[in-house]
Protein backbone atom coordinates (compact mmCIF):
# COMPACT_ATOMS: atom_id res chain seq x y z
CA UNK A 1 165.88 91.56 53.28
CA UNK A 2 164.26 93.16 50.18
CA UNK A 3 161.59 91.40 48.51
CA UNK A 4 162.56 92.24 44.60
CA UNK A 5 159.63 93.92 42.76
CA UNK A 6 159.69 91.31 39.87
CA UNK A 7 158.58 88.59 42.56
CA UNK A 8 156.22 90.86 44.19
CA UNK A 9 154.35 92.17 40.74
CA UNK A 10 154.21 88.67 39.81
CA UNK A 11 152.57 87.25 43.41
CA UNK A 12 149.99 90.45 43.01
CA UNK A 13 149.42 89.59 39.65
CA UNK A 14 148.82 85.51 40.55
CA UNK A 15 146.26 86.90 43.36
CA UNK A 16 144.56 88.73 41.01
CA UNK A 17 144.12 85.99 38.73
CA UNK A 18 142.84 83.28 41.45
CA UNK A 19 140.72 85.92 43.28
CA UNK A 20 138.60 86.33 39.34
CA UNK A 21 138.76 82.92 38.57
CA UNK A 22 136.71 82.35 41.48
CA UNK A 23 134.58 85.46 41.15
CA UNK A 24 133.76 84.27 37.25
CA UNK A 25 132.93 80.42 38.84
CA UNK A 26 130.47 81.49 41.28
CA UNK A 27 128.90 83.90 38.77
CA UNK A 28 128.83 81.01 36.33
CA UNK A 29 127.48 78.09 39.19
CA UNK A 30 124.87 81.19 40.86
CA UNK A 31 124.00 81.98 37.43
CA UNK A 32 123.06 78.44 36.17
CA UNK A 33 121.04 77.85 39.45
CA UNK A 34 118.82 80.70 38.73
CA UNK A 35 118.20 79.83 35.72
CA UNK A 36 117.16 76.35 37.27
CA UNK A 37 115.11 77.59 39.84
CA UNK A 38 113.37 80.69 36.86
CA UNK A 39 112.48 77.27 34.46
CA UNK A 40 110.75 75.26 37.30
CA UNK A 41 108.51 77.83 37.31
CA UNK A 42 107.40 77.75 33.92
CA UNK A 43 104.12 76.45 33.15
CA UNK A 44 104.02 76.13 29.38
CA UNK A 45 100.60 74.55 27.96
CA UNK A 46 100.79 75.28 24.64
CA UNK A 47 99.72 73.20 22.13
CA UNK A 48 101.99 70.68 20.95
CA UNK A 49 102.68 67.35 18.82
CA UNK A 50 102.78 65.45 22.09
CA UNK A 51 103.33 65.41 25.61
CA UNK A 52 107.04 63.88 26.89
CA UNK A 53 106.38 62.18 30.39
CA UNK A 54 110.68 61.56 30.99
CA UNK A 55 111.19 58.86 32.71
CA UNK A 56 111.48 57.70 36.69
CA UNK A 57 111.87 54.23 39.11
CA UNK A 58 109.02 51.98 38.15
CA UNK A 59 108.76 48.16 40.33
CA UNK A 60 107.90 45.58 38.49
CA UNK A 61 105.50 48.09 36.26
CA UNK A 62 104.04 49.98 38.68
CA UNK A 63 105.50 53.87 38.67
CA UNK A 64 107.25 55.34 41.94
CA UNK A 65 105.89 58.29 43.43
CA UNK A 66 108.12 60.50 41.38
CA UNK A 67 107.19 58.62 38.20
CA UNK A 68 103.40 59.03 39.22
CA UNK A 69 103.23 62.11 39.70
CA UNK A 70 104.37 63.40 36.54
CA UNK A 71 102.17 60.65 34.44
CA UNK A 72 98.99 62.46 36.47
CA UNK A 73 100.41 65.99 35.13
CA UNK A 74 100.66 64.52 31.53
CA UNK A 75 97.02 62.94 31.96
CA UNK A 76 95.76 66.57 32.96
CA UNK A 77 97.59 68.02 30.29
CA UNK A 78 96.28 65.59 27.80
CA UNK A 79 92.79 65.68 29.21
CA UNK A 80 92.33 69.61 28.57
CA UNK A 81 93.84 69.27 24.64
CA UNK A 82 97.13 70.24 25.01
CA UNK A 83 98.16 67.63 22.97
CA UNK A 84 96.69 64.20 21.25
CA UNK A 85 99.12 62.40 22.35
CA UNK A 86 101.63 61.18 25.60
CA UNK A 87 104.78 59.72 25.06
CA UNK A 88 106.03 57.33 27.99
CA UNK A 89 110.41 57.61 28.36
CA UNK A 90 112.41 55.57 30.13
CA UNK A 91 114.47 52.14 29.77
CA UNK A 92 114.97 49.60 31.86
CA UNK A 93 117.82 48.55 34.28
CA UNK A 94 118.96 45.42 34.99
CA UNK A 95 116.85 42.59 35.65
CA UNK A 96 113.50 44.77 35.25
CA UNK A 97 110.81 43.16 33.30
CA UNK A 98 109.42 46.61 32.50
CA UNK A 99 110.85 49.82 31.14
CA UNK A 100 109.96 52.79 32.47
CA UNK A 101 107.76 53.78 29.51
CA UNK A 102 105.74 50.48 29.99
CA UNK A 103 105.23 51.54 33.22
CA UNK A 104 103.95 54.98 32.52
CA UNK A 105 101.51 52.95 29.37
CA UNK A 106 99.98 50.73 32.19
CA UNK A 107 99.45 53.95 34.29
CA UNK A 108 97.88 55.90 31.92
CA UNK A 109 95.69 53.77 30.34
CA UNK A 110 94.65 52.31 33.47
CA UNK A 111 93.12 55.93 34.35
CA UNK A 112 91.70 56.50 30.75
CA UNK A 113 93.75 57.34 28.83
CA UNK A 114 93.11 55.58 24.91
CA UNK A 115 95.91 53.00 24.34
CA UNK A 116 96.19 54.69 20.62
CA UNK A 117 97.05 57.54 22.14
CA UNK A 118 100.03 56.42 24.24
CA UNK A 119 103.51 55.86 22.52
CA UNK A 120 105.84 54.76 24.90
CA UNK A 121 109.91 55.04 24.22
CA UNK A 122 111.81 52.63 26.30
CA UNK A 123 115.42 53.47 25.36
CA UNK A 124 118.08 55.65 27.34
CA UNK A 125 118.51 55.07 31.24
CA UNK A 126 119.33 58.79 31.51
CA UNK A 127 117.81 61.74 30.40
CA UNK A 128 120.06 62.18 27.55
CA UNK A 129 119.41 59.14 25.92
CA UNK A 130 115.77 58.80 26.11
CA UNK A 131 115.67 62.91 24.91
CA UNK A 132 117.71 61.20 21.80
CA UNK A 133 114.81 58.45 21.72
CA UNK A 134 112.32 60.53 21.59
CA UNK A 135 113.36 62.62 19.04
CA UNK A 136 114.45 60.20 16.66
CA UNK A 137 110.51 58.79 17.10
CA UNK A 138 109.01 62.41 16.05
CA UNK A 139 111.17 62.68 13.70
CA UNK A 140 110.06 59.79 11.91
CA UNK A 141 106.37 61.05 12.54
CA UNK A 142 107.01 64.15 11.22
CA UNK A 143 106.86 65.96 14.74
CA UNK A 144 108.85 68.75 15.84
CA UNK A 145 107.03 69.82 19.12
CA UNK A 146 106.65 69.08 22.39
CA UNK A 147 105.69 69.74 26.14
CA UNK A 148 107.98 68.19 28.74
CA UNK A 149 106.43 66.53 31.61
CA UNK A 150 109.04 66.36 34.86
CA UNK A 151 109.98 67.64 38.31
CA UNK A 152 110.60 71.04 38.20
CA UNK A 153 114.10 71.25 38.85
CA UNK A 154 115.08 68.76 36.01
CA UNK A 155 113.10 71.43 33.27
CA UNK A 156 115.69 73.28 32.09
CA UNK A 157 118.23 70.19 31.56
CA UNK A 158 115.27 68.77 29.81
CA UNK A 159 115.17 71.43 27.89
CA UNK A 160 118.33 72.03 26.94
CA UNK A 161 118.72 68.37 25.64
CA UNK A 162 115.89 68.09 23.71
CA UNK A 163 116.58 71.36 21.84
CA UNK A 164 119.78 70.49 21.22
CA UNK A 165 118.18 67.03 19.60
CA UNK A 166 116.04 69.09 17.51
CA UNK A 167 113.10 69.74 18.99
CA UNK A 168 110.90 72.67 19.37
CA UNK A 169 109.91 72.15 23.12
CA UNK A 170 108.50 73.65 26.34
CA UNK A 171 107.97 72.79 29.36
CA UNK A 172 105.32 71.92 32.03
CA UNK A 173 106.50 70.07 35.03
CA UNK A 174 104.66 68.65 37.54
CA UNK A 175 104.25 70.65 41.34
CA UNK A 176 103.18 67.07 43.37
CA UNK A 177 105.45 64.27 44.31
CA UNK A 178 108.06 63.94 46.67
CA UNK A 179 110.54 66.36 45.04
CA UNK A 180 108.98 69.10 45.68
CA UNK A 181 107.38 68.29 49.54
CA UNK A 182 109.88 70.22 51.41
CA UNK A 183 112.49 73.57 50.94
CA UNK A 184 115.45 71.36 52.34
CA UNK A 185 114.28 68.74 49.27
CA UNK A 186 113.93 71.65 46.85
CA UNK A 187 117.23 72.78 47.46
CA UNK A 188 118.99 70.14 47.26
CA UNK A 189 117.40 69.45 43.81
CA UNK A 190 118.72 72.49 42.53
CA UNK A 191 122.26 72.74 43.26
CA UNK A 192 121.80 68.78 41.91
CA UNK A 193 120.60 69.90 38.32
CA UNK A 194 122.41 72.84 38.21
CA UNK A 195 125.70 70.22 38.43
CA UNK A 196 124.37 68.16 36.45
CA UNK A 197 123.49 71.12 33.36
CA UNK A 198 127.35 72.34 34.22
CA UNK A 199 128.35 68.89 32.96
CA UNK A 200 126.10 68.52 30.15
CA UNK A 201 127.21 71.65 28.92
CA UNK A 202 131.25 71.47 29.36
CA UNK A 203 131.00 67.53 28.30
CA UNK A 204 128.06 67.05 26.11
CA UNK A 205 127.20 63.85 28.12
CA UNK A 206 125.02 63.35 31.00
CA UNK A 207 126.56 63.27 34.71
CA UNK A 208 126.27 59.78 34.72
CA UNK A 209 129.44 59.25 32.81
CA UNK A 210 130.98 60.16 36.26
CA UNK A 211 129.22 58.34 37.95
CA UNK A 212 126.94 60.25 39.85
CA UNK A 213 122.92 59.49 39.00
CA UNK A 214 121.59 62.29 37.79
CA UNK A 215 118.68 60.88 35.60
């Protein structure tokens, strides 16, 4: 039986069309994760209005591991004049008496850090809405710059939100902390933000509007 050449034109033509639909998507998915992976090496100290430390797991006001080691970056990058001043993110979940931006405050001034020179901003339980928090609060003070302070992988989200709200930034993420101990860890951190960024960018909204926790 002949196949009619309508029906096989149009299968051909159907191929063609799945066959650089997913050519385009893994351009477009390889394409974001490189640029993931290019950002987490930048090291960015310029001078700025303030240092961002974003947010992490704090219990019962004392920082996590992750949360540590990025309020130690921030402390180093405060320490050698990159900025005058550190600005804590981070809310608070349910049934916490601290935020995470009370946490990082306790932290930092509890290694020297002046208490004058520590704002913290405990609104947003993902990193879209404390990026909004924060840029509301330099907008008030007349600020329009900033350094970013978190694990490398979650730079160029950062990054890409906080422009977006308005503000001039760069970024310096920290290289310690468990994030960042082993390749397996590393990544699985990538192909995390890099779904995460997809989102942000097709939605406008962080990831965890579906659910998944992607800070």
């Amino acid at each position: 039986m002949t196949i009619p050449t309508r029906s096989v034109g149009t299968k051909r033509w159907i191929r063609r069309g799945l066959i650089g639909f997913v050519l385009m998507f893994a351009l477009v998915v390889g394409g974001t994760a490189f640029r993931v992976w290019q950002e987490a090496r930048q090291d960015d100290r310029t001078k700025a209005d303030a240092v961002v430390v974003l947010g992490a797991a704090q219990y019962a006001g004392r920082p996590s591991s992750i949360l540590e080691a990025r309020l130690e970056h921030a402390k180093n990058l405060f320490d050698t004049g990159v900025a005058s001043y550190i600005i804590t993110g981070g809310g608070r979940k349910t049934g916490d008496r601290y935020t995470e931006a009370d946490a990082g405050v306790k932290w930092l001034t509890s290694h020297g850090v002046p208490r004058e020179s520590v704002i913290p901003v405990g609104e947003g339980n993902d990193t879209l809405g404390t990026i909004q928090a924060v840029a509301r609060l330099a907008a008030q003070r007349g600020w329009n710059s900033a350094v970013i302070v978190s694990d490398p992988w979650h730079s160029l989200r950062a990054r890409t939100m906080a422009r977006n709200a308005g503000l001039s930034v760069w970024t310096s993420p920290t290289h310690t902390g468990p994030v960042v101990q082993t390749r397996e860890i590393q990544i699985k951190y990538i192909f995390r933000e890099t779904a995460a960024l997809l989102y942000y960018r097709v939605f406008d909204a962080p990831a965890d509007d579906i659910g998944v926790d992607l800070g």
